[in-house]
Protein backbone atom coordinates (compact mmCIF):
# COMPACT_ATOMS: atom_id res chain seq x y z
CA UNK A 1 48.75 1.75 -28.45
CA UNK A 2 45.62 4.25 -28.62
CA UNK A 3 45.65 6.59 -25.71
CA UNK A 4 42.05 6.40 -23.87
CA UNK A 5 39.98 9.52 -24.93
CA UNK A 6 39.74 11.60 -21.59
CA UNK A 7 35.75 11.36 -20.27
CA UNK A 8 33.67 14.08 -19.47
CA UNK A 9 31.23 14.63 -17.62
CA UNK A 10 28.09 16.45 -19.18
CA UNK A 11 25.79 18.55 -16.99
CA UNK A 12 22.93 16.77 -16.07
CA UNK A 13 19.65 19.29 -16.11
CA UNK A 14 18.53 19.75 -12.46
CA UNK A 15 15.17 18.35 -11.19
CA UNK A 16 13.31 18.52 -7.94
CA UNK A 17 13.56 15.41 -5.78
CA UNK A 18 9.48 16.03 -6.38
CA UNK A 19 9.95 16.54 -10.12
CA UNK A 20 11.35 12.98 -10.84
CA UNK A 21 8.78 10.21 -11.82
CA UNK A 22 8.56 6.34 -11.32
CA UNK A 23 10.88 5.28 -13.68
CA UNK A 24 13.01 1.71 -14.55
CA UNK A 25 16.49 2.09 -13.93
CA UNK A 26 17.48 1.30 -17.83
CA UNK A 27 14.80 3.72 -18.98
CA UNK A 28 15.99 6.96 -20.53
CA UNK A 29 15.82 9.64 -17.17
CA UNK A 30 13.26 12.50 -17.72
CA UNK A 31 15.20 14.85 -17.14
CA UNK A 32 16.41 14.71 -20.72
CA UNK A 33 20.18 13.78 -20.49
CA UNK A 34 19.77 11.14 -22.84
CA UNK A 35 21.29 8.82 -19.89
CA UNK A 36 19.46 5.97 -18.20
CA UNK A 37 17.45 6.83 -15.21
CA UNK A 38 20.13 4.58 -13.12
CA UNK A 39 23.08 6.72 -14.80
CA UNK A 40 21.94 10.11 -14.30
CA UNK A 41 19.29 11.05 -11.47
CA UNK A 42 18.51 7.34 -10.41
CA UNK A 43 22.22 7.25 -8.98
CA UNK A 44 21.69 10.19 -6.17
CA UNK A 45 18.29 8.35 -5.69
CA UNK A 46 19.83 4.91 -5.50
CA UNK A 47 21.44 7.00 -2.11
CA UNK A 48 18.71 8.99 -0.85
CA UNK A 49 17.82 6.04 0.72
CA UNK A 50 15.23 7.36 3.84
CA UNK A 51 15.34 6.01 7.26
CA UNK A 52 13.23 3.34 8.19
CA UNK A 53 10.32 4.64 10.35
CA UNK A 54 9.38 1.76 12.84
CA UNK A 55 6.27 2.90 13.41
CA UNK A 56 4.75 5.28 10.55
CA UNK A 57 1.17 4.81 12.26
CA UNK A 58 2.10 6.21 15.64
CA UNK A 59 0.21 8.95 17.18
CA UNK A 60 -2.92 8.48 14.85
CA UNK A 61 -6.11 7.49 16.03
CA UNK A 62 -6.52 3.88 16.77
CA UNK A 63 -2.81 2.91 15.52
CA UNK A 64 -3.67 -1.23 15.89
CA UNK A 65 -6.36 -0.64 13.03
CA UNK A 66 -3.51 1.03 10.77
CA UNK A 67 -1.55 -2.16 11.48
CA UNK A 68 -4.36 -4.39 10.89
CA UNK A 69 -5.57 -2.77 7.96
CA UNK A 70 -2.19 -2.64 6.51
CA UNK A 71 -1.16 -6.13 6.83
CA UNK A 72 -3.96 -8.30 7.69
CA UNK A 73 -7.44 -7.16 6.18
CA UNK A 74 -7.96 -8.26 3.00
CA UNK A 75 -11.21 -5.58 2.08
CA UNK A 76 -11.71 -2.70 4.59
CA UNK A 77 -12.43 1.12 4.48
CA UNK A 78 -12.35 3.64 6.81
CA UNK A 79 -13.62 7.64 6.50
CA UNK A 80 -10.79 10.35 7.01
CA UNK A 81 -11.01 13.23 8.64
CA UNK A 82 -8.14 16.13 7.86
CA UNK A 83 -7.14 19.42 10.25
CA UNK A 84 -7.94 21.99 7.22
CA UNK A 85 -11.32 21.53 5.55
CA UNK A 86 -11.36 19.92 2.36
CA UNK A 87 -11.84 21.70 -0.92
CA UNK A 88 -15.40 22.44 -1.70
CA UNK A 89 -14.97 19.74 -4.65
CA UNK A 90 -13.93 17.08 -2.38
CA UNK A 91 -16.96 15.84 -0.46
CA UNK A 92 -15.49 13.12 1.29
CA UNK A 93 -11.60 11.32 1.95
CA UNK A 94 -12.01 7.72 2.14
CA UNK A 95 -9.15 4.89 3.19
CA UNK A 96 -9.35 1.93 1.34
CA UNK A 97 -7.27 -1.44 2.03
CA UNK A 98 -6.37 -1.76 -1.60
CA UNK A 99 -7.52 -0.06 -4.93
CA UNK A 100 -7.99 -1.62 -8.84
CA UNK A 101 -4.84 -1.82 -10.15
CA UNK A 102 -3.44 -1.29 -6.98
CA UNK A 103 -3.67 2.40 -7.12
CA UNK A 104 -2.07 4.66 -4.64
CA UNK A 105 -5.05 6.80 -4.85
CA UNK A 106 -8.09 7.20 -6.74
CA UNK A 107 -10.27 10.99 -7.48
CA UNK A 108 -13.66 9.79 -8.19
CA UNK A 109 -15.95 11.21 -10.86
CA UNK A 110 -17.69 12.93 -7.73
CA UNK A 111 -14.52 14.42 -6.81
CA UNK A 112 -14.08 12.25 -3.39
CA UNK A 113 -11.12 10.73 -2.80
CA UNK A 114 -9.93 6.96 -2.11
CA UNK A 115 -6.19 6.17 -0.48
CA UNK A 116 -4.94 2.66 -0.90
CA UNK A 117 -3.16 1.81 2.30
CA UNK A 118 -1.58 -1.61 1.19
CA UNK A 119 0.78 -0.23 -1.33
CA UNK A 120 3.99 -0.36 -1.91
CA UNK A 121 5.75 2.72 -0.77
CA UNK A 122 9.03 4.70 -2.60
CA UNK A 123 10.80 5.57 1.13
CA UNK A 124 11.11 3.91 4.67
CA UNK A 125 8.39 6.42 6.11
CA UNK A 126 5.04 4.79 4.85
CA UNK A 127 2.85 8.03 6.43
CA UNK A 128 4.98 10.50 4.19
CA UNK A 129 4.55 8.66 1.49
CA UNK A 130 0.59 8.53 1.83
CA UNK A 131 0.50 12.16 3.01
CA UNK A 132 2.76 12.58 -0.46
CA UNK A 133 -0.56 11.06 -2.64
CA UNK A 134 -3.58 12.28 -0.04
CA UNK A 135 -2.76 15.62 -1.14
CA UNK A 136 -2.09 14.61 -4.59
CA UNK A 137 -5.10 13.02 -5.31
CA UNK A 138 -6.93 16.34 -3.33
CA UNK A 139 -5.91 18.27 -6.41
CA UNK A 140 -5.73 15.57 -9.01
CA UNK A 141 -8.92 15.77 -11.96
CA UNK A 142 -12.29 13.71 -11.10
CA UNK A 143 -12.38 10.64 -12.47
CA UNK A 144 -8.49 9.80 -12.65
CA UNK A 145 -6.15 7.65 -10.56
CA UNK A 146 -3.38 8.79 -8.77
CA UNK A 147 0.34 7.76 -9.45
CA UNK A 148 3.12 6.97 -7.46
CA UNK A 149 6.13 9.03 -6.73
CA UNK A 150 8.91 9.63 -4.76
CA UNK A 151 7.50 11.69 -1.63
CA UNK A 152 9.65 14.46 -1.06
CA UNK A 153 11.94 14.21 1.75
CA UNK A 154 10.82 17.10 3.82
CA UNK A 155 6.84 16.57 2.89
CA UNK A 156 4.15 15.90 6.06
CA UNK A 157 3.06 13.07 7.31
CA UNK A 158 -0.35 11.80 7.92
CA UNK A 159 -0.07 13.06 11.42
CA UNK A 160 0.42 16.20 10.49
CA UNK A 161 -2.69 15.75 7.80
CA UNK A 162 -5.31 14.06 9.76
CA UNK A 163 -7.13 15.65 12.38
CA UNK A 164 -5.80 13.75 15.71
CA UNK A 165 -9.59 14.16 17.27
CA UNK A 166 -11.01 12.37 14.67
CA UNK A 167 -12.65 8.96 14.72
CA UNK A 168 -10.98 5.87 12.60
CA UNK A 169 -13.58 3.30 12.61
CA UNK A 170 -12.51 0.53 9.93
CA UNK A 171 -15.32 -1.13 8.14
CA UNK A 172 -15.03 -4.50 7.01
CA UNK A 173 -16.29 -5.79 3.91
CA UNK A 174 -17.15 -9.24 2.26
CA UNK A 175 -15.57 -7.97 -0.85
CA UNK A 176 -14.51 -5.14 -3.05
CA UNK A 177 -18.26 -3.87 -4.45
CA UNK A 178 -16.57 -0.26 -2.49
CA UNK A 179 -14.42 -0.04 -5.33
CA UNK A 180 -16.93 1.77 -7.67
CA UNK A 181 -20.31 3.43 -6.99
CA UNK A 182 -22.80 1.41 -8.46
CA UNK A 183 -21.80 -2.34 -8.07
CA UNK A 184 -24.84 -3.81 -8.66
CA UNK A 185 -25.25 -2.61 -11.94
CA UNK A 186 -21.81 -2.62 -13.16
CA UNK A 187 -20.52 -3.74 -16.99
CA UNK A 188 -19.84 -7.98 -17.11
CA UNK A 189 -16.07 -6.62 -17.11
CA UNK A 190 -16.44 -4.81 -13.88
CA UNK A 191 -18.84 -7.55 -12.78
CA UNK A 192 -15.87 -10.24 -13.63
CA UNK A 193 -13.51 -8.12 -11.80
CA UNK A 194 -14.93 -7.78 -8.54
CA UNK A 195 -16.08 -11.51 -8.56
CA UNK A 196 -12.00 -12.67 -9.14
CA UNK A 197 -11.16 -9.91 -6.63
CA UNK A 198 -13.41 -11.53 -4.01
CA UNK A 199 -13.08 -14.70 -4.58
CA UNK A 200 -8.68 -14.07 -3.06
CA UNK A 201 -10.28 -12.43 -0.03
CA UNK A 202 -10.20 -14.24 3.04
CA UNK A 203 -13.60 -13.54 5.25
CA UNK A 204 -12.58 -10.83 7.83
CA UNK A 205 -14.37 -9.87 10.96
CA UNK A 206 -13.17 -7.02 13.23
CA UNK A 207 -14.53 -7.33 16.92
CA UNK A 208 -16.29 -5.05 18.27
CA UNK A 209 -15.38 -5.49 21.92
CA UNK A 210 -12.00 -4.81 21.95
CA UNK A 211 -9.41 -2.83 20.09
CA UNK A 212 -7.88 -3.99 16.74
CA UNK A 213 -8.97 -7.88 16.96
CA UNK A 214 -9.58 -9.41 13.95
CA UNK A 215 -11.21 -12.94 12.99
CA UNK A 216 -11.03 -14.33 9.59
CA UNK A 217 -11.70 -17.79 8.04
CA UNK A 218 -9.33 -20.06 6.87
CA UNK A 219 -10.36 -23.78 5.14
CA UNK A 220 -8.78 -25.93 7.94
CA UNK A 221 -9.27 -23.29 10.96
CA UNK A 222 -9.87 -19.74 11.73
CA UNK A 223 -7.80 -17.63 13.55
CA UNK A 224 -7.82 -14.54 15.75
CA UNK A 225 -5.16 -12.21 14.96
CA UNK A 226 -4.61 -9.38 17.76
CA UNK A 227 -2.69 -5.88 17.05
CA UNK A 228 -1.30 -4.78 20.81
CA UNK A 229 0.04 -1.54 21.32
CA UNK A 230 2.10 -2.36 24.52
CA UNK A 231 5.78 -2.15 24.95
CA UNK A 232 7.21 -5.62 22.84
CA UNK A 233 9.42 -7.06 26.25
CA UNK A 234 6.43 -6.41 28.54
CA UNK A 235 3.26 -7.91 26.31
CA UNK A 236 5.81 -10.77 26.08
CA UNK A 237 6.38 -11.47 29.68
CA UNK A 238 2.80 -10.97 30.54
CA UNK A 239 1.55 -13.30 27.47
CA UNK A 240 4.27 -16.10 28.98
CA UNK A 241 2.83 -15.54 32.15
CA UNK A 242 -0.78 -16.79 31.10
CA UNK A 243 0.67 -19.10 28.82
CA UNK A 244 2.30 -20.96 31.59
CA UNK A 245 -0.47 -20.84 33.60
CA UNK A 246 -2.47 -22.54 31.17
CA UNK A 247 -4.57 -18.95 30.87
CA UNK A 248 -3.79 -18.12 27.29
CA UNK A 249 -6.64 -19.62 25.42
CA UNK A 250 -9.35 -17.74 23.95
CA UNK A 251 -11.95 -21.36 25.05
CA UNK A 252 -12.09 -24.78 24.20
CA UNK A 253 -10.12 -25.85 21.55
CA UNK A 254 -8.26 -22.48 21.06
CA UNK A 255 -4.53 -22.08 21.16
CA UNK A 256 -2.02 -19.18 21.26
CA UNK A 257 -0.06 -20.21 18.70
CA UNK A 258 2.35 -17.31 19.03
CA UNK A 259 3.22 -13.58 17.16
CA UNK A 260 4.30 -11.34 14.90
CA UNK A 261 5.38 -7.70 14.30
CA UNK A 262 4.20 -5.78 11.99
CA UNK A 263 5.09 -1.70 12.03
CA UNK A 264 6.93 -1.69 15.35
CA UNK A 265 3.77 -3.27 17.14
CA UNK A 266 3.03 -6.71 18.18
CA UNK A 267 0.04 -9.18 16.77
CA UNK A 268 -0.08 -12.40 19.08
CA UNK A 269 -2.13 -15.01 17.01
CA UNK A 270 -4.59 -17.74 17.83
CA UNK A 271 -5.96 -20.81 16.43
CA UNK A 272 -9.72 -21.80 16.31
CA UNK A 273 -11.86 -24.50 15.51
CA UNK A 274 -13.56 -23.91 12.15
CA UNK A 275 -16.76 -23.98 14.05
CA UNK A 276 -15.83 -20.62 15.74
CA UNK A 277 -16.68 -17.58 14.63
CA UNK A 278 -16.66 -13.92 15.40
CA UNK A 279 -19.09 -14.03 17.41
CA UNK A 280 -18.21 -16.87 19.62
CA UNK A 281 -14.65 -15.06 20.24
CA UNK A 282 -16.37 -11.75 21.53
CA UNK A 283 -16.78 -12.44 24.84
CA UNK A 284 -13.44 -14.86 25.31
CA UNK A 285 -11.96 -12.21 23.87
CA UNK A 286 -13.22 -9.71 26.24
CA UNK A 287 -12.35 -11.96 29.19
CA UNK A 288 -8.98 -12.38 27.91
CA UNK A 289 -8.20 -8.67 27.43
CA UNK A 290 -8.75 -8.46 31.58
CA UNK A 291 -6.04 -11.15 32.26
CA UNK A 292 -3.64 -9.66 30.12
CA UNK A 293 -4.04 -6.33 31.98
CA UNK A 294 -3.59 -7.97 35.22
CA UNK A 295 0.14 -9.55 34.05
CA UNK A 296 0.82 -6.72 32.54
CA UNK A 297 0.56 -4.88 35.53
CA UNK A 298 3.01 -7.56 37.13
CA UNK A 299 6.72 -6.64 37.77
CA UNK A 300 7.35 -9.72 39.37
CA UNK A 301 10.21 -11.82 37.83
CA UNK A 302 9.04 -14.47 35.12
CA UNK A 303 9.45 -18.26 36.80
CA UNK A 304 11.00 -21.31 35.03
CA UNK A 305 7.88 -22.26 33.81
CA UNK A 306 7.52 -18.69 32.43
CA UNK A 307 10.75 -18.26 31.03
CA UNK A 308 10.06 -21.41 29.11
CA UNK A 309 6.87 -20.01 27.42
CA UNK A 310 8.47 -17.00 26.66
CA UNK A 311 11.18 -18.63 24.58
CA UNK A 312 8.08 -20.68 22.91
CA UNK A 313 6.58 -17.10 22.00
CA UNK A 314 9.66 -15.67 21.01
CA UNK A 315 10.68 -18.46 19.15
CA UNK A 316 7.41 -18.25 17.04
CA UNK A 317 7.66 -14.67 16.09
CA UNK A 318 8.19 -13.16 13.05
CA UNK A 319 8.41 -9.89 12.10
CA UNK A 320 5.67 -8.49 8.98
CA UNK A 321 7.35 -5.39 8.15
């Protein structure tokens, strides 16, 4: 019987977790071994696994927008503004809801810069991950997309990026035309592009008279989804509280229909009537926003009737991310 040839282990070349690209696990690693990816580096990757952040928006301006624009805004935008000036080749940092070819990041010919948001990210910290490419694409040549990567580990955050006194105002937009300068007179391939791109987005309206509401159009009914930044157990006690006393409705023919959580905050949803649109939902909106701050304020312990549109709510949520 042939005796098993003893294995050794080779030296695998060292690499920087901020050296190592976006590779398959069966393709050869770059570091040169000659191994597979999930052999060789990939294996002490597999196990760098990062803690999940709960909430990778928290302590930036306007956190509910974040959410919204994350999770629920099909074609949106929003102007950054960072603690250190930018390079004098970077006239402007732009936040985009999604990019062509879902690109992290994009360095326009002009040298500004736009950061897809609704990406999918290498660690459990979604701000590190876009710090990681914001200050990528800062550097990276005009005219050139930015890659993905694995951020490293001890790499800032966006809070530590962005200034904290700066104004996030989202704009919404009826379609992608944002993705390149000069839409109107774009090639038929660019043309064709943007009109399959629109034609997936669902309209979006953000309101304007409270914080991080958001309208959009469905083909059987429309809907109002709500980002909340309150505590989850309280904004749940006070939302069973109007439920129960039948003051939950955004009008006639409107229904809280229940919630969802989406990076550690809370999104209660309604139904409308197709015939309702943004503007209609302003001021029941408004209105609604000064009941909830009334039960919230309430310590008083929830009734039967309460309890039992609590467990509706809770029942009905679902949790985004």
């Amino acid at each position: 019987m042939a005796k098993k040839r003893p294995q050794t282990k080779a030296q695998r070349p060292q690499l920087q977790d901020g050296e190592i690209p976006v590779v398959g696990a069966r393709e050869p690693c770059p570091c040169g071994s000659g191994r597979r990816y999930k052999a060789c580096h990939g294996r002490a990757a597999a196990h760098a696994v990062t803690e999940l952040v709960q909430r990778p928006f928290e302590g930036l301006p306007n956190e509910g927008d974040w959410v919204a624009l994350r999770e629920l805004v099909p074609a949106a935008t929003a102007e950054l503004k960072l603690k250190e000036s930018l390079p004098e080749d970077v006239p402007s940092v732009t936040l985009a809801t999604v990019l062509p070819m879902a690109w992290p990041a994009l360095r326009r010919d002009d040298g500004s810069v736009l950061l897809g948001l609704q990406n999918d990210t290498a660690s459990g910290d979604i701000s590190r991950d876009l710090a990681d490419t914001l200050r990528r694409a800062l550097t990276a040549e005009p005219g050139t997309p930015v890659p993905g990567r694995r951020a490293p580990a001890d790499g800032p955050r966006l809070q530590e990026l962005l200034d904290p006194e700066g104004a996030f105002e989202p704009v919404v937009h009826t379609g992608f035309e944002f993705w390149v300068p000069d839409a109107e007179n774009s090639t038929p391939d660019v043309a064709a592009s943007l009109e399959r791109a629109n034609a997936a987005a669902v309209p979006t309206v953000k309101l304007s008279g409270v914080d991080a509401a958001y309208w959009c159009e469905t083909p059987d009914k429309n809907h109002l989804r709500w980002v909340m930044p309150h505590p989850e157990e309280q904004l749940l006690d006070a939302l069973a509280r109007l439920h129960a006393a039948g003051r939950s409705s955004l009008g006639e023919g409107t229904r809280l229909v229940g919630s969802f959580r989406a990076h550690g905050l809370t999104v209660p949803v309604w139904d409308l009537p197709s015939a309702v649109t943004a503007d209609d939902i302003e001021k029941p909106a408004a209105e609604f926003a000064e009941r909830l701050a009334t039960a919230l304020a309430s310590d008083a312990p929830l009734t039967a009737d309460e309890r039992r549109a609590r467990g509706g709510l809770t029942n009905r949520q679902v949790t985004l991310s």
